[in-house]
N, C-alpha and C. Protein backbone atom coordinates (compact mmCIF):
# COMPACT_ATOMS: atom_id res chain seq x y z
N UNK A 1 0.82 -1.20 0.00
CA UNK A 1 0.00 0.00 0.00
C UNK A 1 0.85 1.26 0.00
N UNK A 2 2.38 1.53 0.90
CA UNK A 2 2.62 2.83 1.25
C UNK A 2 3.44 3.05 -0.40
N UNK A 3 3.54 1.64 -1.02
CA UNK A 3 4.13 1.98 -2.86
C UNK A 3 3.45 2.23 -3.29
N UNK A 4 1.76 2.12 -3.25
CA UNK A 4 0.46 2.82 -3.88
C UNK A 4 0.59 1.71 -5.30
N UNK A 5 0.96 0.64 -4.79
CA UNK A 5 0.67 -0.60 -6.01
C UNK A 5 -0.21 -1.02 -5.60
N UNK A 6 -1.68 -1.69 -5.94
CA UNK A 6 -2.27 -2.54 -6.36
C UNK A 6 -2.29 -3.72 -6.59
N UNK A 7 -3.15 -4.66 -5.97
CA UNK A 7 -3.48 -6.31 -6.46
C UNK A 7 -4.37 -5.77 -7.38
N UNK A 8 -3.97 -7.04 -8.97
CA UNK A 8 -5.20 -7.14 -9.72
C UNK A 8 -6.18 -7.68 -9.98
N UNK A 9 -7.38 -7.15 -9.09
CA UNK A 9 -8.50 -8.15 -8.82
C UNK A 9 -9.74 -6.97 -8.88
N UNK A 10 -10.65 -7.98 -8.70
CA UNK A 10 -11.58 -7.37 -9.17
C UNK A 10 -12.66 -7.41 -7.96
N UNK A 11 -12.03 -8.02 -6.82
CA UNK A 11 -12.85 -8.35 -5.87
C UNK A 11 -13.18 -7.10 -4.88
N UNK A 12 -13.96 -7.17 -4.25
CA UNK A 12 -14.46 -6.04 -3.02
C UNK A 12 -14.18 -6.26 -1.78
N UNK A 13 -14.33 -5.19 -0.84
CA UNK A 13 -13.98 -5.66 0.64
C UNK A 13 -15.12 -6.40 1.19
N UNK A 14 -16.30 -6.59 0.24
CA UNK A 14 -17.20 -7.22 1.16
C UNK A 14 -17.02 -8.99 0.75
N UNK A 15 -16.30 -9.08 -0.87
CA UNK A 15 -15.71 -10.37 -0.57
C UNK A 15 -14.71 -11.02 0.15
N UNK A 16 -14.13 -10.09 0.48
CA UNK A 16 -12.78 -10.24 0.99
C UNK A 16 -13.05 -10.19 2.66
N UNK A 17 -13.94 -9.37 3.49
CA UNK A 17 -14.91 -9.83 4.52
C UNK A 17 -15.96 -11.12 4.71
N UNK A 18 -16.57 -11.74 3.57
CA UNK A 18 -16.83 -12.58 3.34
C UNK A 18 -15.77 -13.87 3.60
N UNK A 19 -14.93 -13.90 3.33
CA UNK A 19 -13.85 -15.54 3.28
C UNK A 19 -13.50 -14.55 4.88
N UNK A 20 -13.33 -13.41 5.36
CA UNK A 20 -12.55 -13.83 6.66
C UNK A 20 -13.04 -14.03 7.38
N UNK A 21 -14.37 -13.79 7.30
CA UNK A 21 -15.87 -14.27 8.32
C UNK A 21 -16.08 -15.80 9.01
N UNK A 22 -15.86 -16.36 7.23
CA UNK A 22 -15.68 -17.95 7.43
C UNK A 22 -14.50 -18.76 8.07
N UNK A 23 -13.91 -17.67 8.51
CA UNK A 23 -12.29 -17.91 8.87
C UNK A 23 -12.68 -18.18 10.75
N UNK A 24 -13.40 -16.55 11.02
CA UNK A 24 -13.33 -16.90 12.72
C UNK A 24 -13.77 -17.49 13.25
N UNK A 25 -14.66 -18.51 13.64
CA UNK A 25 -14.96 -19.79 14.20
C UNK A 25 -13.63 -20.41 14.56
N UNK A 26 -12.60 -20.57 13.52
CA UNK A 26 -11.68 -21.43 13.95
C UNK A 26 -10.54 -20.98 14.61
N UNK A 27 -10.17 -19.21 14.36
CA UNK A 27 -9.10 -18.76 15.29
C UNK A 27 -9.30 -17.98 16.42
N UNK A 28 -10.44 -17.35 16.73
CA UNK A 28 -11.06 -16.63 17.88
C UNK A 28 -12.16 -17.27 18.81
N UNK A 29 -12.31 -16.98 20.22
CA UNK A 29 -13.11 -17.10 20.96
C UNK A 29 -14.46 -16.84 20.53
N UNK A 30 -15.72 -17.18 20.54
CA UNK A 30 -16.99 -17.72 20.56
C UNK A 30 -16.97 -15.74 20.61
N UNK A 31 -17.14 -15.27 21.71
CA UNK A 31 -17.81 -13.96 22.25
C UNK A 31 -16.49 -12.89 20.84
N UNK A 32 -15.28 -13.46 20.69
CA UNK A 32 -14.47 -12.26 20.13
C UNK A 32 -15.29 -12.28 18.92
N UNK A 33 -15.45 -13.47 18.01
CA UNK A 33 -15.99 -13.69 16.66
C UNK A 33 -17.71 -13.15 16.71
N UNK A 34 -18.22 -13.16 18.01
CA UNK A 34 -19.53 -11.90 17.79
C UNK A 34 -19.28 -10.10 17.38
N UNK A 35 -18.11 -10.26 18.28
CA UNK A 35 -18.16 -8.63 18.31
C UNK A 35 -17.36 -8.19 17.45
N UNK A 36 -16.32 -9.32 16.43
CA UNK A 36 -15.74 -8.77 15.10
C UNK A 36 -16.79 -8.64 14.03
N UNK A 37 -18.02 -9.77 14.40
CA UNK A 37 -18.92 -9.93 12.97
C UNK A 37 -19.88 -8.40 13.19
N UNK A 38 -20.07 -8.31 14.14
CA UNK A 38 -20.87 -6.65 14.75
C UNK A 38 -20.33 -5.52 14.06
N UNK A 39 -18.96 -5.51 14.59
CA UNK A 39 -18.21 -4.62 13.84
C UNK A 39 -18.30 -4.42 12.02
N UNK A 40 -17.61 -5.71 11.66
CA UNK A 40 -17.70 -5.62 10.33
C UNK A 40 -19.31 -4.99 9.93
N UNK A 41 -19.98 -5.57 10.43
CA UNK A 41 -22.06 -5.39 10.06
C UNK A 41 -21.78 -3.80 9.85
N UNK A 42 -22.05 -3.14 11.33
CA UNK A 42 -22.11 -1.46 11.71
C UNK A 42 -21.43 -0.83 10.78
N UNK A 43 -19.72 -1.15 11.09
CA UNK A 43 -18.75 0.10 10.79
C UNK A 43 -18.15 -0.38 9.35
N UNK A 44 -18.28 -1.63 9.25
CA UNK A 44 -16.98 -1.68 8.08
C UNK A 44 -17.75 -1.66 6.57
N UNK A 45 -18.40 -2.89 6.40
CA UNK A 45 -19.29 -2.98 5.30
C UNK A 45 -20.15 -1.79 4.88
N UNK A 46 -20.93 -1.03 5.87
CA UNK A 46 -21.58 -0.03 5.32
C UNK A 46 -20.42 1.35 4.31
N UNK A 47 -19.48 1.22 5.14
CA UNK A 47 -18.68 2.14 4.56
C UNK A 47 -17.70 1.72 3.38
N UNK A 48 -17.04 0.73 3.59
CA UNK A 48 -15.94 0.43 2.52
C UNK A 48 -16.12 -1.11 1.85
N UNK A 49 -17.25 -1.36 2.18
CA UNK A 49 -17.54 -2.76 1.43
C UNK A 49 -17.55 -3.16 -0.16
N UNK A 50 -18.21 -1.63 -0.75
CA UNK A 50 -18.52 -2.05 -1.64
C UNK A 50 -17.45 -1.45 -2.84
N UNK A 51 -16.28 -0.86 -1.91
CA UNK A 51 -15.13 -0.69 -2.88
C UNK A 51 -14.27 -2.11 -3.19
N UNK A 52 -13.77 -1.51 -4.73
CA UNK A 52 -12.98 -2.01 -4.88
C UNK A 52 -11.22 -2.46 -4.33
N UNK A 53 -10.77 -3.68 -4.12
CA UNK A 53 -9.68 -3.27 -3.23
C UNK A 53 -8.53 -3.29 -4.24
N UNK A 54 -8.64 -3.74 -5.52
CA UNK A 54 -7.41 -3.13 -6.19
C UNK A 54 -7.38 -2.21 -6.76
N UNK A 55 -8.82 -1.04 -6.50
CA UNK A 55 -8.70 0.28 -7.37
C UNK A 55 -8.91 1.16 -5.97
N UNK A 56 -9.55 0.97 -5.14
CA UNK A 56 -9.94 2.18 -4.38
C UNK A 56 -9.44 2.22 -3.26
N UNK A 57 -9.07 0.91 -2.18
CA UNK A 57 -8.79 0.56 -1.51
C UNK A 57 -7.15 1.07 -0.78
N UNK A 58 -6.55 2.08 -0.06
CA UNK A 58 -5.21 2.61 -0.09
C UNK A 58 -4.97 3.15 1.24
N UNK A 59 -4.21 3.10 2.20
CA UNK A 59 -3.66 3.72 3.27
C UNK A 59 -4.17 4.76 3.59
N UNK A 60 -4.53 5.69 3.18
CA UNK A 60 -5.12 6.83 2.97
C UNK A 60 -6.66 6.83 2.93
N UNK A 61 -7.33 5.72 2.56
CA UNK A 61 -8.50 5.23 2.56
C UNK A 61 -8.82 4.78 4.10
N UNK A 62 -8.06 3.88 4.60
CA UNK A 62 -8.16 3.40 6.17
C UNK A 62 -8.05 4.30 6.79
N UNK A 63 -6.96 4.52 6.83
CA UNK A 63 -6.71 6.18 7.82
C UNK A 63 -7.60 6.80 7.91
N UNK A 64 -8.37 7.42 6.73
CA UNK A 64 -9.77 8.37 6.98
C UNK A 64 -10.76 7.45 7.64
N UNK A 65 -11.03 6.25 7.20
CA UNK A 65 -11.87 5.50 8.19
C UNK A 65 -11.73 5.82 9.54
N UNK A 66 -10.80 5.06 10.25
CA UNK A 66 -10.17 4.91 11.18
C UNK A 66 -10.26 6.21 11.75
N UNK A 67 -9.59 6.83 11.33
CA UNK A 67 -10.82 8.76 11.86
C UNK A 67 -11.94 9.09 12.21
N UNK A 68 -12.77 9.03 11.35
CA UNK A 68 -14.41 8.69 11.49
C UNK A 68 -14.75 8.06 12.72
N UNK A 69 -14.10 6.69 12.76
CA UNK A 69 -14.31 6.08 13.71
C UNK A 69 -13.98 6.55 15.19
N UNK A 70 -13.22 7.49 15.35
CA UNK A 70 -12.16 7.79 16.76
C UNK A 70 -13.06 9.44 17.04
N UNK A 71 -13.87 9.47 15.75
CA UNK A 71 -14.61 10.84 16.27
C UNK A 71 -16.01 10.31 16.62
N UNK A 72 -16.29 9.27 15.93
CA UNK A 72 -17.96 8.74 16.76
C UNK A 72 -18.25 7.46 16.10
N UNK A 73 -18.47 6.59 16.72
CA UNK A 73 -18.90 5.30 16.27
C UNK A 73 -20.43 4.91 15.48
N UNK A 74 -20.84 5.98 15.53
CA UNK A 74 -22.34 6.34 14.62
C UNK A 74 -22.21 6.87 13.21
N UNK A 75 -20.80 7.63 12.92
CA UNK A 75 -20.51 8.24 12.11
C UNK A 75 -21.56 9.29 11.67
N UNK A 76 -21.41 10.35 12.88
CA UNK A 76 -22.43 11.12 12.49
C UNK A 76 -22.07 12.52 11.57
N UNK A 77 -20.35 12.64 11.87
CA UNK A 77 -19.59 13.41 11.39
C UNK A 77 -19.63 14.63 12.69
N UNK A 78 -20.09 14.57 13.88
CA UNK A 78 -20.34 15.58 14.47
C UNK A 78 -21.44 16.47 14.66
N UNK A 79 -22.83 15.93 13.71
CA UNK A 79 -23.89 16.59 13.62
C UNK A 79 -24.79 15.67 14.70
N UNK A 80 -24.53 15.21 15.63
CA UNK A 80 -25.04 14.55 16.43
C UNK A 80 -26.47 14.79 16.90
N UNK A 81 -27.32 15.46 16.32
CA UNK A 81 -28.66 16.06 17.10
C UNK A 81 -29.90 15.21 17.03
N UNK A 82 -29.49 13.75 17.44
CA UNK A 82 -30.98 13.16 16.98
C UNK A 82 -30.53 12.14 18.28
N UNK A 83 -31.85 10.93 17.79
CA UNK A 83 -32.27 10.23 19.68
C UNK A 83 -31.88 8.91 18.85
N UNK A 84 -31.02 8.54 19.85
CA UNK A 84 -30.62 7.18 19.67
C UNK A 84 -31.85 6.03 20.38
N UNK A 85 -32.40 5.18 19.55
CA UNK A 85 -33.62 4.52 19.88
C UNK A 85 -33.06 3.22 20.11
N UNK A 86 -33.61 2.93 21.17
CA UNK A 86 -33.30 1.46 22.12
C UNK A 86 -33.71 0.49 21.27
N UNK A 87 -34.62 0.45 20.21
CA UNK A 87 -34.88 -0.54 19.25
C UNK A 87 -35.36 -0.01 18.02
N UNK A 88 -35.29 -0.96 16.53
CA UNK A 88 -35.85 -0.02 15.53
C UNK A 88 -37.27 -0.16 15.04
N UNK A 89 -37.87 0.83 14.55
CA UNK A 89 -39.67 0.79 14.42
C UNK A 89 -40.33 1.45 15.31
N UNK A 90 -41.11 1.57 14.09
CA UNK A 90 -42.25 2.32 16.05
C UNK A 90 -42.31 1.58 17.13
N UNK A 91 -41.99 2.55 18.08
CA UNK A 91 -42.15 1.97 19.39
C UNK A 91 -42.49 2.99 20.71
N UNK A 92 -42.68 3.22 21.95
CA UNK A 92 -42.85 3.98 23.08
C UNK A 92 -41.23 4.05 23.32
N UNK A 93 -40.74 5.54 23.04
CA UNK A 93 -39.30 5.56 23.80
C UNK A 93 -39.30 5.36 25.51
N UNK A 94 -38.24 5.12 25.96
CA UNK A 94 -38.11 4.38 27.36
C UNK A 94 -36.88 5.68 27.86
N UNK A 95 -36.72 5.24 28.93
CA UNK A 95 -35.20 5.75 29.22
C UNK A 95 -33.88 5.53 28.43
N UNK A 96 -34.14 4.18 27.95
CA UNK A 96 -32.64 3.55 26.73
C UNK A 96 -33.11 4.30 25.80
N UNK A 97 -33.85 5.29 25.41
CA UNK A 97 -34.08 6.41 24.08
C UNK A 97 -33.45 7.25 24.56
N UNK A 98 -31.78 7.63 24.22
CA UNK A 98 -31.45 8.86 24.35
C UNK A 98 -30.54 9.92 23.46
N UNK A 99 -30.77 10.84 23.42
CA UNK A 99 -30.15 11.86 22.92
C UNK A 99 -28.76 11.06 22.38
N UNK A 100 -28.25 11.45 20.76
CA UNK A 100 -26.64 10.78 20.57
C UNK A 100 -25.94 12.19 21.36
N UNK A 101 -24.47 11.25 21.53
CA UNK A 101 -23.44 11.77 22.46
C UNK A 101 -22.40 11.13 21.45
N UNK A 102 -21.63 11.53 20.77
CA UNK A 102 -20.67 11.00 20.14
C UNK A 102 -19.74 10.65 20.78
N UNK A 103 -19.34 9.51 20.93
CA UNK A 103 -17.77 8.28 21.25
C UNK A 103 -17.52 7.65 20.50
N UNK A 104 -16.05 7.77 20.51
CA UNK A 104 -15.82 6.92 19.93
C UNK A 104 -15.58 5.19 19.77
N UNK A 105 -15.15 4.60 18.72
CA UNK A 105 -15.36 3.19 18.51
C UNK A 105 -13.74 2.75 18.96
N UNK A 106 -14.16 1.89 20.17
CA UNK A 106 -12.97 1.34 21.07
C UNK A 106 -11.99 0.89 19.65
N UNK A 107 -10.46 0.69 20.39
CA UNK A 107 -9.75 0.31 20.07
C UNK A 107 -9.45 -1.30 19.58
């Protein structure tokens, strides 16, 4: 990546998330392989899934992720003014309905 060469493929990060998915069962703990597949769901796939990784995909690409991420795990960009809902659909908000507060996405 920091030579800004390229693999020539044609594949995406959501294939390439795909085979490593099928991977954790066998090298991580039961509870780690929930909260990597969470992750990938939320933060990763929505954002960089559907690039390409031998055209779009670059150091410079992560990095800005990886930013995003360390400023709010909602990726709200900082416009934070809406209610984080304890479940999705109509429903009666509760106390778990609250105002977003931007944090960031652990390490």
């Amino acid at each position: 990546m920091d030579e800004q060469r390229a693999p020539r493929t044609k594949a995406t990060m959501n294939m390439l998330l795909d085979r490593y998915e099928e991977t954790l069962d066998h090298g991580v703990e039961r509870t780690t392989a929930i909260g990597y597949r969470r992750n990938i769901r939320l933060h990763t796939r929505p954002v960089l899934g559907h690039l390409q990784i031998g055209k779009r995909l670059t150091g410079e690409t992560f990095d800005s992720f990886d930013a995003i991420l360390k400023q709010c795990s909602q990726r709200c960009g900082g416009k934070g003014d809406f209610i984080e809902h304890r479940k999705a659909g109509e429903h009666e908000c509760t106390d778990k309905c609250r105002r977003h507060k931007c944090r960031a996405l652990s390490d």
